[in-house]
Each structure stands twice: as structure tokens, then as C-alpha cells.
C-alpha atoms as a PDB file:
ATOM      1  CA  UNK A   1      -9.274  11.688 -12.992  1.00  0.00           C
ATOM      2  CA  UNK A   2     -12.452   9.728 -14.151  1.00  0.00           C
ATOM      3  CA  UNK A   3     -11.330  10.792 -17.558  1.00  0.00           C
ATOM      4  CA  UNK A   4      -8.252   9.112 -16.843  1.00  0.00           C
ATOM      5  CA  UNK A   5      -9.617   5.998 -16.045  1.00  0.00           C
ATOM      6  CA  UNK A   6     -12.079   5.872 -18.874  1.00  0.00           C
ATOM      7  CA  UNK A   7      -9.043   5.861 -20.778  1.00  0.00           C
ATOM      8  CA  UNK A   8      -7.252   3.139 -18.877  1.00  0.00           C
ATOM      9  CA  UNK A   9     -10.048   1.098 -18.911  1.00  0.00           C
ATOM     10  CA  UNK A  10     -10.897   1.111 -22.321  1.00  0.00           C
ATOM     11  CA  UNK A  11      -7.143  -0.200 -23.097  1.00  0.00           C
ATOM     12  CA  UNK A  12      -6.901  -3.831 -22.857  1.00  0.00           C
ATOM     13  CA  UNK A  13      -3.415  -3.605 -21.116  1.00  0.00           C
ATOM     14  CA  UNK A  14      -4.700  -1.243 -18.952  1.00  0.00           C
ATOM     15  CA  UNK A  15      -7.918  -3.330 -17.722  1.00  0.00           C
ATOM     16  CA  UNK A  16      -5.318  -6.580 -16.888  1.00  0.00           C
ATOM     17  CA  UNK A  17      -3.062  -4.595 -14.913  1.00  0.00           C
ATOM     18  CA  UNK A  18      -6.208  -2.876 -12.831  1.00  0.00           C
ATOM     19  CA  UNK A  19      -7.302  -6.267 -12.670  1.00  0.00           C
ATOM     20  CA  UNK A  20      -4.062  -7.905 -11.722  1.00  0.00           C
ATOM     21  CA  UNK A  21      -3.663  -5.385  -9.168  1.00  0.00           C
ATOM     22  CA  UNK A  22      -6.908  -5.471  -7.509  1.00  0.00           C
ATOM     23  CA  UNK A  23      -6.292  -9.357  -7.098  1.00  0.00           C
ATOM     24  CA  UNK A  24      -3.028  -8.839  -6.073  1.00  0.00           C
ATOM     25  CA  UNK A  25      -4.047  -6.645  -3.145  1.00  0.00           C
ATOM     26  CA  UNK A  26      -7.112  -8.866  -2.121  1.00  0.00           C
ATOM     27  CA  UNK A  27      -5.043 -11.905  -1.755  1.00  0.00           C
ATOM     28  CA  UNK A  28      -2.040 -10.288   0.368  1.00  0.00           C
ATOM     29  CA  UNK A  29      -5.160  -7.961   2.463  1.00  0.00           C
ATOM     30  CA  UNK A  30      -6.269 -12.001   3.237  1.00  0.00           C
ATOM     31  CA  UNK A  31      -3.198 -13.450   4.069  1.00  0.00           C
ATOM     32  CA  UNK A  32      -2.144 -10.806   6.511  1.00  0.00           C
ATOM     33  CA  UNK A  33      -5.639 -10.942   7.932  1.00  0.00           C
ATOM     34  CA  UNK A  34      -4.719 -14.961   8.347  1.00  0.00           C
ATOM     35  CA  UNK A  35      -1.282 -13.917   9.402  1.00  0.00           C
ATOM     36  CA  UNK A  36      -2.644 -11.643  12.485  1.00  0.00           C
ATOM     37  CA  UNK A  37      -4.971 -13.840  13.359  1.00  0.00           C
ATOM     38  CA  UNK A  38      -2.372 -16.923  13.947  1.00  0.00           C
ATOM     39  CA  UNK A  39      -0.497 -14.337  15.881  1.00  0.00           C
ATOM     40  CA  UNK A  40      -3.330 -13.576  18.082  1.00  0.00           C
ATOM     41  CA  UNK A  41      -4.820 -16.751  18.591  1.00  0.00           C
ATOM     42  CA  UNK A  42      -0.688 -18.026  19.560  1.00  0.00           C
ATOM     43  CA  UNK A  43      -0.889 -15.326  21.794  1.00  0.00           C
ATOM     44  CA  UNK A  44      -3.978 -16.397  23.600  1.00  0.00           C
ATOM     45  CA  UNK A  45      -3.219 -19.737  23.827  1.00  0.00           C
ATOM     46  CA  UNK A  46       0.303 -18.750  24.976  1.00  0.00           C
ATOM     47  CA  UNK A  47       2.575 -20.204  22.920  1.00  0.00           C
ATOM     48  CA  UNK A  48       4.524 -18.233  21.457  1.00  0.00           C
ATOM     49  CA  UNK A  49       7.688 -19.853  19.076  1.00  0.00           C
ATOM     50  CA  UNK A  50       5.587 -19.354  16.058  1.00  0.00           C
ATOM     51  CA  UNK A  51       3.350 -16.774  17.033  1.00  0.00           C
ATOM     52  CA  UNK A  52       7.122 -14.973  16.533  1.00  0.00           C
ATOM     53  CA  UNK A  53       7.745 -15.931  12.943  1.00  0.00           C
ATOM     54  CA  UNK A  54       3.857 -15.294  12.282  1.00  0.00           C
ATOM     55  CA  UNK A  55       4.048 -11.836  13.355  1.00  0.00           C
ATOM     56  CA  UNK A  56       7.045 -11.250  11.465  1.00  0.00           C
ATOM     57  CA  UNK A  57       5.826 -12.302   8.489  1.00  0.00           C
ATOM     58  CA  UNK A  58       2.535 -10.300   8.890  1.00  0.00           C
ATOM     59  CA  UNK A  59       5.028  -6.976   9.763  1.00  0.00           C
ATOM     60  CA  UNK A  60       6.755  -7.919   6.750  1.00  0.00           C
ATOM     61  CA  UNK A  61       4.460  -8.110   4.123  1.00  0.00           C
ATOM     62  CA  UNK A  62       2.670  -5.063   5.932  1.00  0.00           C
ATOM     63  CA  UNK A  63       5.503  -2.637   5.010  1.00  0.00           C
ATOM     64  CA  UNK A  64       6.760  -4.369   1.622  1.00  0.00           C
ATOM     65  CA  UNK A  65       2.987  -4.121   0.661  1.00  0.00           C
ATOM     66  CA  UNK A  66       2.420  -0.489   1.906  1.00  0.00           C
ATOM     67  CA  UNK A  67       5.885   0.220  -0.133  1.00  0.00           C
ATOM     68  CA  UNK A  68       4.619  -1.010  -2.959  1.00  0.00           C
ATOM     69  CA  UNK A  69       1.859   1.157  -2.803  1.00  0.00           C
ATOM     70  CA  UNK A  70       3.154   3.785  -1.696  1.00  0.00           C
ATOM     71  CA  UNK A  71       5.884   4.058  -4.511  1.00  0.00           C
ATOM     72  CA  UNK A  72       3.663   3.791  -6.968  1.00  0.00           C
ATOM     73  CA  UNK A  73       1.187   6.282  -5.551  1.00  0.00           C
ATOM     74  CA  UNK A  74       4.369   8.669  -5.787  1.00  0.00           C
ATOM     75  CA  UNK A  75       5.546   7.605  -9.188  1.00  0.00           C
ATOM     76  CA  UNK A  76       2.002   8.577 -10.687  1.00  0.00           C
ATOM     77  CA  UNK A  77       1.348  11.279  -8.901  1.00  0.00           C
ATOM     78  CA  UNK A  78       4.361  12.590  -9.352  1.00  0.00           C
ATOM     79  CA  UNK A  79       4.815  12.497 -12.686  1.00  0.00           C
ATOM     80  CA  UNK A  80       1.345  14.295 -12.834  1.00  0.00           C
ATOM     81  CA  UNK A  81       2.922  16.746 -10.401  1.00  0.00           C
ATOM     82  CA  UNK A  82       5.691  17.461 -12.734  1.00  0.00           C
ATOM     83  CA  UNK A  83       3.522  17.758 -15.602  1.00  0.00           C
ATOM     84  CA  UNK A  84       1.087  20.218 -14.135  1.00  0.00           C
ATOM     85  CA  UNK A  85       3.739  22.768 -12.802  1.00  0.00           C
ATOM     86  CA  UNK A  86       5.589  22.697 -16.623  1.00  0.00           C
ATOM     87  CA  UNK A  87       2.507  24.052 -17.483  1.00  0.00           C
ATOM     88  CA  UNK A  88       1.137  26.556 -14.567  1.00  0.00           C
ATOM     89  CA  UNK A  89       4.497  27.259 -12.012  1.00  0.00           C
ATOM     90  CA  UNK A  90       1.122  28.427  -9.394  1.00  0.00           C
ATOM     91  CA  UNK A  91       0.256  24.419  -8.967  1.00  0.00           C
ATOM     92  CA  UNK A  92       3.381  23.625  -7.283  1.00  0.00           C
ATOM     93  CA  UNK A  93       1.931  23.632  -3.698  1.00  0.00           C
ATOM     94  CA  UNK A  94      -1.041  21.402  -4.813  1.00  0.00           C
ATOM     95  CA  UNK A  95       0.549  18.743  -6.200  1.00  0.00           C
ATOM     96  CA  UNK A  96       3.794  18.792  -3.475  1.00  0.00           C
ATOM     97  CA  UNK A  97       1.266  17.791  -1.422  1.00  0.00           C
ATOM     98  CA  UNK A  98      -0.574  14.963  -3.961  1.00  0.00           C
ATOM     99  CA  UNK A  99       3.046  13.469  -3.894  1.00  0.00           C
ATOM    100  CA  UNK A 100       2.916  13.723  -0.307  1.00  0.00           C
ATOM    101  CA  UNK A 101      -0.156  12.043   0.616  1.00  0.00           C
ATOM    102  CA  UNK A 102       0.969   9.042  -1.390  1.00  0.00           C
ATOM    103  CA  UNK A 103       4.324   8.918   0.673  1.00  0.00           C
ATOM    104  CA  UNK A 104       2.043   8.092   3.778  1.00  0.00           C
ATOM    105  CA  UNK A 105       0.743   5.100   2.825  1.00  0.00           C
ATOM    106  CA  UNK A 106       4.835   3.999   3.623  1.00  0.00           C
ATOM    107  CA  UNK A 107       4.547   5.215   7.088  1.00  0.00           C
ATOM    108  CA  UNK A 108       0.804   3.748   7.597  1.00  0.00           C
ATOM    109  CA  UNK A 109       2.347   0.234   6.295  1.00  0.00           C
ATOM    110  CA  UNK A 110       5.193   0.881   9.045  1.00  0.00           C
ATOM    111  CA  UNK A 111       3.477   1.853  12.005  1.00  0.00           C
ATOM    112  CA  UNK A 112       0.670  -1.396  10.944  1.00  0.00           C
ATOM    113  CA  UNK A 113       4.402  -3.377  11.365  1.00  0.00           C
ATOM    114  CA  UNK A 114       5.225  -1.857  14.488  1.00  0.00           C
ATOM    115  CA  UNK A 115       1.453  -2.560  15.981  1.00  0.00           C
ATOM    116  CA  UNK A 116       1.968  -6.052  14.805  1.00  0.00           C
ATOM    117  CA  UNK A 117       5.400  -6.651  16.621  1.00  0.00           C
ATOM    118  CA  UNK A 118       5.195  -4.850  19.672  1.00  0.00           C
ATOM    119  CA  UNK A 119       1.177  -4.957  20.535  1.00  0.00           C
ATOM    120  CA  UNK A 120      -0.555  -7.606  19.551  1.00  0.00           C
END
């Protein structure tokens, strides 16, 4: 893996889209964070007609973010998956479950959504 991103890093492409990406992730972490706490602070305060659309934004960019992520966490991982087991069939457990872990961060990103609509 680290020699993995040596190589991406030493590509110029590769160091923009790391770059892009981390940015890209920091801004939408800050506007859900600004999101929730609209939604939280409407809720206090008890009014509620756009502590509604707030939390449906923040729901909303929780899951299309976490989808994001977590299809490309499966695209990379498993295209590594498939590479591995053309070359050792015995690796097939290890990285089914690679593939899997990266499917999670969907369901995280949903159950954030759900927390946002129904709890807070």
C-alpha cells in the first residue's frame, strides 16, 4: 500500500486528484457540520419550517457523500481483489472482505441520514 502511494504521489495527476479529493471532503465534512448545527439550533429554538429542509439537506449530502466514497472504496479495492485472486485462487476470502469493508461506508452514510431525520 505505501508503495502504492509513493507511486501516486510522485505522478503529477495523481497528487491533484489526492489533493482535489482531500478538499473536496473537507469542505462537504464543514458544510454538513453547518448543516446539523442549523438543524439543532432550529430545533432548540423551536421552529421548525427550515430546520426541515436543513436536515434534509444534511441527510442528503450524508448518503450521496458516503456513496461516493463508498463506490470508490469498492471500485479500487475491488479491482485489487480481482487482481490478487488471478494470481493466488487462496486470497479470495481476504479480499471479499476488503470489498466488503468499503461497502460499509454506504450504510454508515445511511444510518448518519437516518440519525439526522428522525433524532436530532
Amino acid at each position: 500500500m505505501i508503495r502504492a502511494l509513493k507511486a501516486l504521489l510522485s505522478d503529477r495527476k495523481g497528487r491533484a486528484l489526492l489533493l482535489m479529493t482531500a478538499l473536496l471532503a473537507m469542505m462537504m465534512a464543514i458544510g454538513t457540520g453547518v448543516v446539523i448545527a442549523a438543524a439543532q439550533e432550529d430545533a432548540q429554538q423551536g421552529t421548525s419550517a427550515s430546520g426541515v429542509g436543513l436536515k434534509a439537506i444534511g441527510a442528503s449530502i450524508a448518503v450521496g457523500l458516503a456513496g461516493i466514497g463508498g463506490g470508490y472504496a469498492v471500485g479500487v479495492a475491488g479491482s485489487a481483489a480481482i487482481s490478487a485472486v488471478a494470481e493466488k485462487r487462496e486470497l479470495m476470502g481476504a479480499s471479499l472482505l476488503f470489498v466488503v469493508l468499503g461497502e460499509g461506508i454506504a450504510i454508515y452514510g445511511l444510518l448518519v441520514a437516518l440519525i439526522i431525520l428522525f433524532v436530532i
